[in-house]
Structures are given as C-alpha cells and as structure tokens.
N, C-alpha and C. Protein backbone atom coordinates (compact mmCIF):
# COMPACT_ATOMS: atom_id res chain seq x y z
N UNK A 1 77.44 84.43 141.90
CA UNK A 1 76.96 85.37 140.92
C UNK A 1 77.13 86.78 141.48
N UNK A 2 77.95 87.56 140.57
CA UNK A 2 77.82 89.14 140.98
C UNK A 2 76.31 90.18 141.00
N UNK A 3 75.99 90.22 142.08
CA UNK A 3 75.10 91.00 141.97
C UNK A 3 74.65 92.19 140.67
N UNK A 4 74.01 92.56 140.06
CA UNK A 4 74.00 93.36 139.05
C UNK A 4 74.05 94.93 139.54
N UNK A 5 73.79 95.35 140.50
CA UNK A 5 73.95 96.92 141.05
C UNK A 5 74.93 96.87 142.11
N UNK A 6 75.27 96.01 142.76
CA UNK A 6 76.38 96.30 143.54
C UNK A 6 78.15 95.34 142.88
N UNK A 7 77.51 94.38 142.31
CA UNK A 7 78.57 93.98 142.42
C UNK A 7 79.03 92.78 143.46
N UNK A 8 78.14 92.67 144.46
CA UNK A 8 78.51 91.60 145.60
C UNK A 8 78.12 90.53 145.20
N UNK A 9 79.03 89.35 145.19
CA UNK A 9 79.26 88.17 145.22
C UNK A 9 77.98 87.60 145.64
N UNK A 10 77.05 86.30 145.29
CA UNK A 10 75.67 85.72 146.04
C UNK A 10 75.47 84.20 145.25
N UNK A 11 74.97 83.32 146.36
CA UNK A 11 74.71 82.23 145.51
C UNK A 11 73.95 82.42 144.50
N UNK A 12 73.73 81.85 143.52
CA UNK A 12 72.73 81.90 142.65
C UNK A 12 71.36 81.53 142.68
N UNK A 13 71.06 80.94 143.79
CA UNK A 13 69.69 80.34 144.25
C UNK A 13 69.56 80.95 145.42
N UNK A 14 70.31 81.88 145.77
CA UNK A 14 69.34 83.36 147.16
C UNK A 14 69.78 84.18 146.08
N UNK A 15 70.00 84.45 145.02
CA UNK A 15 69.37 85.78 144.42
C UNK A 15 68.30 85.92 143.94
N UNK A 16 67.90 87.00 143.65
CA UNK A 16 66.39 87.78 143.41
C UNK A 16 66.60 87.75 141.57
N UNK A 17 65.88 87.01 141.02
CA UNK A 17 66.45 87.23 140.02
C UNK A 17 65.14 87.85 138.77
N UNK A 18 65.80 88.81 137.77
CA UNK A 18 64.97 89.72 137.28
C UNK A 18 64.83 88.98 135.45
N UNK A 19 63.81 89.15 135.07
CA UNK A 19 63.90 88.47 134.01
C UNK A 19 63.51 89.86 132.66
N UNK A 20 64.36 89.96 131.59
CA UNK A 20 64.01 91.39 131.14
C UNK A 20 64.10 91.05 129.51
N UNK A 21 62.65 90.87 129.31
CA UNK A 21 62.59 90.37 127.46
C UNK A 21 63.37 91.20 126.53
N UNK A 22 63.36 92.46 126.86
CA UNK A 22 63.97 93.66 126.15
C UNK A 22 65.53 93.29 125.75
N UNK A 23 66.58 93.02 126.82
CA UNK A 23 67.78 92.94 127.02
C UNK A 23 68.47 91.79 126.11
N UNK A 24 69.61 91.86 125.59
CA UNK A 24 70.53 91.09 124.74
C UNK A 24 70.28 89.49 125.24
N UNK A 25 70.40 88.77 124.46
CA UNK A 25 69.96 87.08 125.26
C UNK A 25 70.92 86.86 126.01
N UNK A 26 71.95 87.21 126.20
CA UNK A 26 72.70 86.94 127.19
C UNK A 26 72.40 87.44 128.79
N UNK A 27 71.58 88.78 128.11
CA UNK A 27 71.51 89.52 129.38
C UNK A 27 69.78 89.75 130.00
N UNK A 28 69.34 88.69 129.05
CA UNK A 28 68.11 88.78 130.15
C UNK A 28 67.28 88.28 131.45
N UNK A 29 68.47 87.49 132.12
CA UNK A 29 68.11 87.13 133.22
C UNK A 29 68.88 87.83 134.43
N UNK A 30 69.35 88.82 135.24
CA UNK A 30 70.02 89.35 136.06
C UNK A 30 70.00 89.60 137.56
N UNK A 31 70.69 88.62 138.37
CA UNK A 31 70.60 88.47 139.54
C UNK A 31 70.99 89.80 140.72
N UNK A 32 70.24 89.76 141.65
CA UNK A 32 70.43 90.91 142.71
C UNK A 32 70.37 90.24 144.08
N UNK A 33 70.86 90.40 144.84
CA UNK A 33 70.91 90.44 146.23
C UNK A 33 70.14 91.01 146.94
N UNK A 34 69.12 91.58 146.98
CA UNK A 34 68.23 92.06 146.93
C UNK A 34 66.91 92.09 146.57
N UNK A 35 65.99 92.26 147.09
CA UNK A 35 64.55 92.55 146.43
C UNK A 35 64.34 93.92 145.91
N UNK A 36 64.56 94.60 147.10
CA UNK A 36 65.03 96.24 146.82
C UNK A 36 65.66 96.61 145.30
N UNK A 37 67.12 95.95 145.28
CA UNK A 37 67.59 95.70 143.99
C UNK A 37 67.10 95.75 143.10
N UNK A 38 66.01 94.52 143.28
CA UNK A 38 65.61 93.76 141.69
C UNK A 38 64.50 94.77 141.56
N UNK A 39 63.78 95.07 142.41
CA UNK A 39 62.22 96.65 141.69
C UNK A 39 62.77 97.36 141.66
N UNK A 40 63.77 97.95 142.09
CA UNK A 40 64.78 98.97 141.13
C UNK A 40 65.35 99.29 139.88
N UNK A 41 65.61 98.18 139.57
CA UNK A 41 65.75 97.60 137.97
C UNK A 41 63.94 97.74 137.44
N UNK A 42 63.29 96.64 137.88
CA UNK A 42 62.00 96.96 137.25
C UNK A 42 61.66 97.56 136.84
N UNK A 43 61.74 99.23 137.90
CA UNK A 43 60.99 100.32 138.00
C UNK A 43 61.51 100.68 136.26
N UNK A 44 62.93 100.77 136.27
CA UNK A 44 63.61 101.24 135.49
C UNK A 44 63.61 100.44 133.91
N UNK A 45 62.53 99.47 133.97
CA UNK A 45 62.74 98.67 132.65
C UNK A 45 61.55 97.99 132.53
N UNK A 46 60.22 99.05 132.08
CA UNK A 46 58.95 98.70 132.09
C UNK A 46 58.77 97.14 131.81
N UNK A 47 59.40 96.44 130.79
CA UNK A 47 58.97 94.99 130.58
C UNK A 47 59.43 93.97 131.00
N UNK A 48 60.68 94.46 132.39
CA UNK A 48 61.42 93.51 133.21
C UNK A 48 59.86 93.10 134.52
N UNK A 49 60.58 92.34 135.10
CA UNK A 49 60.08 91.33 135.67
C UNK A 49 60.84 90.66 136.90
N UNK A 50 59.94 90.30 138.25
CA UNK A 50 61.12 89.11 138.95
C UNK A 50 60.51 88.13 138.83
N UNK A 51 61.54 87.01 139.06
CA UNK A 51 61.17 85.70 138.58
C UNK A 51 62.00 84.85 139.27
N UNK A 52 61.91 84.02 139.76
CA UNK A 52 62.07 82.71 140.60
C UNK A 52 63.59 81.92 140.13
N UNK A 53 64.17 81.68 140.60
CA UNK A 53 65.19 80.78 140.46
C UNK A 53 65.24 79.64 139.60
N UNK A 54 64.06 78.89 139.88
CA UNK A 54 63.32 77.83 139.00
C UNK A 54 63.31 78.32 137.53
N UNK A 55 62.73 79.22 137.61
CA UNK A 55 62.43 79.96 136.11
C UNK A 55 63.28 80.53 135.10
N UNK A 56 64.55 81.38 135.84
CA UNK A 56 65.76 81.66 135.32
C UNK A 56 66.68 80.62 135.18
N UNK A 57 66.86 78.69 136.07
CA UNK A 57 67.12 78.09 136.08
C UNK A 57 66.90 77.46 134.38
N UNK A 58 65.73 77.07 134.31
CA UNK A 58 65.08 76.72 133.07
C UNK A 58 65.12 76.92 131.90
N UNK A 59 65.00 78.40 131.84
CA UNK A 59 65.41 79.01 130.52
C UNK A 59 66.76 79.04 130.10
N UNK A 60 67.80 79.15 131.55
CA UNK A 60 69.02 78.83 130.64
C UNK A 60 69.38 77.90 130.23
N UNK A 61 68.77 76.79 130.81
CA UNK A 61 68.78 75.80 130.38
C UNK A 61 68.43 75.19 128.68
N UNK A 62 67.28 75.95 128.33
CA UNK A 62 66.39 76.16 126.91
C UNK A 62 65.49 75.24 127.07
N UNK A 63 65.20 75.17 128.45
CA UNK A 63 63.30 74.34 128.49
C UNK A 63 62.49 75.03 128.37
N UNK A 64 61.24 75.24 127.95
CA UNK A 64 60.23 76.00 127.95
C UNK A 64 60.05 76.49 129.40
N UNK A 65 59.08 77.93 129.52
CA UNK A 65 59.04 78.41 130.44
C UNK A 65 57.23 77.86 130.57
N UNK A 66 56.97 77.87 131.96
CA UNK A 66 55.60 77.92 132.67
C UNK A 66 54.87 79.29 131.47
N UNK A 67 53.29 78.32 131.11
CA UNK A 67 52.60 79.24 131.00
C UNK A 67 52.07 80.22 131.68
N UNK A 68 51.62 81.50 131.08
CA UNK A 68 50.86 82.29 131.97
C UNK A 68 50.36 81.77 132.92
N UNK A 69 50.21 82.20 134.68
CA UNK A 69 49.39 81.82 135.23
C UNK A 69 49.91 80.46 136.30
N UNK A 70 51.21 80.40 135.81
CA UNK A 70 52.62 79.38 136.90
C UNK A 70 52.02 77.51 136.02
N UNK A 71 51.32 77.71 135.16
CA UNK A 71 50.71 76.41 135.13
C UNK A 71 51.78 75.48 133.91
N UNK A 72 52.19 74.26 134.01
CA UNK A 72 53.24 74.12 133.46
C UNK A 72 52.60 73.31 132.59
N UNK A 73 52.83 72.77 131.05
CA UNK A 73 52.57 72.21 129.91
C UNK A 73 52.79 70.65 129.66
C-alpha cells in the first residue's frame, strides 16, 4: 500500500491506518507509514480518526464495525 503523504510503498498490516467518515467511500480508509503521518491528516480532518488494521480490514470487507467502546455485537 502507498503511503498517503509520501507515497512509500508499506505492508498493509504495519500501516497506521486513518479512518475519515467525511471522505468519498472509496477513500475513507487511508494508510500511512507513520503515526506522525496519520495525526497529521487528523489534525487536518476534524472527523478523521486512527484505527487499527482489524477495523479498516473489516469494513472493507462490509462487516459491521465494533461498537462504541471496542465492544463487538
């Protein structure tokens, strides 16, 4: 997966990955290489979010996500 601010190449399960309700459905899950990275984006996109591998895993999938609170249904 290309990093989203640099561009560098990263597995997909060591990226930092940002989850952003706002953004096109294609584009609301966006991986960084980085932690740095990914609250950079945050900072920059009040209703983004980081979120776990598991979690960005899931949704693309189209399973439901964990309720509030990590507790699963």
């Amino acid at each position: 997966m290309p990093d989203a601010a640099t561009g560098t190449h990263w597995f997909a399960d060591k990226s930092v990955w940002v989850r952003d309700p706002s953004a096109d459905d294609d584009e609301r899950f966006t991986p960084f290489t980085t932690r740095d990275g990914a609250q950079a984006y945050v900072k920059e996109h009040p209703r983004a979010r980081v979120v776990g591998y598991d979690e960005a895993l899931k949704a693309a999938a189209g399973e439901p996500k964990a309720a509030a609170g990590g507790a699963s249904r």
